[in-house]
Protein backbone atom coordinates (compact mmCIF):
# COMPACT_ATOMS: atom_id res chain seq x y z
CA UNK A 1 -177.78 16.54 70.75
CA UNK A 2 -179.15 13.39 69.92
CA UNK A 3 -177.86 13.28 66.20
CA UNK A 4 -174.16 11.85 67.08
CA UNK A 5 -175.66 9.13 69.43
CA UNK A 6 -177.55 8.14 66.62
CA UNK A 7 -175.23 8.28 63.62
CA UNK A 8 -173.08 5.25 65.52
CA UNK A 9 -176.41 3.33 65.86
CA UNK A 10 -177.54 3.36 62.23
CA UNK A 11 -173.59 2.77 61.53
CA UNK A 12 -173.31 -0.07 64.25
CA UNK A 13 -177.14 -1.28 62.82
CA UNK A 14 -176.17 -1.53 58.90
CA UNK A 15 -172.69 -3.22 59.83
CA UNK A 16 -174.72 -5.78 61.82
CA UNK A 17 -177.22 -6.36 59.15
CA UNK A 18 -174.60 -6.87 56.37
CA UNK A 19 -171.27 -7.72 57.72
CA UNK A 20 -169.64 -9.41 54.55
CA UNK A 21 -169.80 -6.47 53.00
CA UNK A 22 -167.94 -4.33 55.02
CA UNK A 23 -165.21 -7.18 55.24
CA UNK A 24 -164.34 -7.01 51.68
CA UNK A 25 -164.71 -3.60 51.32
CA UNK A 26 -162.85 -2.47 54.28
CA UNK A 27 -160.87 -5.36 56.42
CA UNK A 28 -160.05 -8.06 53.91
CA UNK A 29 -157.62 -5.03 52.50
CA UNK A 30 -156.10 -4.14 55.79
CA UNK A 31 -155.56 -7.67 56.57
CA UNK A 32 -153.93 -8.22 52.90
CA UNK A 33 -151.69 -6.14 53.28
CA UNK A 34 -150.48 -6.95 57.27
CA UNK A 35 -150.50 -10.32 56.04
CA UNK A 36 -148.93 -10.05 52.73
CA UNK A 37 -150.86 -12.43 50.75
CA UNK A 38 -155.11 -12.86 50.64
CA UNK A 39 -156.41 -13.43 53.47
CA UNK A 40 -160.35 -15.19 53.17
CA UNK A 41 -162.58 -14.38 56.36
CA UNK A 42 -166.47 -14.84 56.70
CA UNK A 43 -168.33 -12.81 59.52
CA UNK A 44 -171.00 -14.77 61.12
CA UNK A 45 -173.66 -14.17 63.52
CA UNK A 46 -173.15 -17.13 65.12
CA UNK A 47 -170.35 -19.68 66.44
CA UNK A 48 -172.60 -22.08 68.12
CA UNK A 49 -172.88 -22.86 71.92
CA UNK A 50 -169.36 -24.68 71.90
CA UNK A 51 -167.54 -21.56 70.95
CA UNK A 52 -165.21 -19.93 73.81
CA UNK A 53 -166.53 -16.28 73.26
CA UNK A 54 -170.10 -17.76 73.97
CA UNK A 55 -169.18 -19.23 77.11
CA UNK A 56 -167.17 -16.31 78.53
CA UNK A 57 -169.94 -14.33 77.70
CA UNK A 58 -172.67 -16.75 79.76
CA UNK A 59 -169.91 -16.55 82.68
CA UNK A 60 -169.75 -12.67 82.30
CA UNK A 61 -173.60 -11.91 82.44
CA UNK A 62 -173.80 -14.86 85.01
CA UNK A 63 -171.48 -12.99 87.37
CA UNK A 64 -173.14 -9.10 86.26
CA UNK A 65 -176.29 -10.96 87.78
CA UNK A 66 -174.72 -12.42 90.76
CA UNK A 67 -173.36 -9.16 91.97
CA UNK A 68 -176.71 -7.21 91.35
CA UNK A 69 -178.63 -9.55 93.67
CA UNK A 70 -176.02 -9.74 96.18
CA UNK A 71 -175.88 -6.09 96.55
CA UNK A 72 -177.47 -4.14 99.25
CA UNK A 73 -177.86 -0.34 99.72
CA UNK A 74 -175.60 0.45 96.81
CA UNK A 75 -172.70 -1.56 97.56
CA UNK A 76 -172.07 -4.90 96.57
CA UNK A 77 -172.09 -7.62 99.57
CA UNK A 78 -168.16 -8.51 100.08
CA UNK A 79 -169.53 -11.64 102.26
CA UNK A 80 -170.27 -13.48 99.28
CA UNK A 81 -166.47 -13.28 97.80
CA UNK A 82 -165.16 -13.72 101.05
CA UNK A 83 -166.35 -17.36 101.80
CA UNK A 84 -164.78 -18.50 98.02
């Protein structure tokens, strides 16, 4: 029961560990040919703290943490919302 499960976590684990690899085997050829020409893309771990996808992502886990301390007794507090 628990083999599945963790099949996609070595899989997600090994991709994570060595990305480029997995774009030149596997995506740099899709792309090619949706493109029609080489395309040249680098994975990287990290954008920096100026990148939109960063900042979205502050906002979203700044917002999953305003709603789990404005909740009370299961439901989240509409009072909050309703004064923005």
């Amino acid at each position: 029961m628990l083999v599945p499960p963790m099949i996609l976590v070595i899989g997600v684990i090994v991709i994570g560990l060595f990305p480029n690899i997995f774009n030149q085997a596997l995506i740099s050829h899709s792309a090619d040919a949706v493109y029609g020409s080489d395309v040249e893309k680098h994975v990287k771990y990290w954008h920096g703290f100026d990148s939109p996808a960063f900042q979205m992502s502050l906002i979203v886990v700044g917002l999953g943490i305003l709603l789990f301390l404005t909740k009370r007794n299961g439901r989240v507090s509409t009072e909050f919302f309703q004064a923005l």
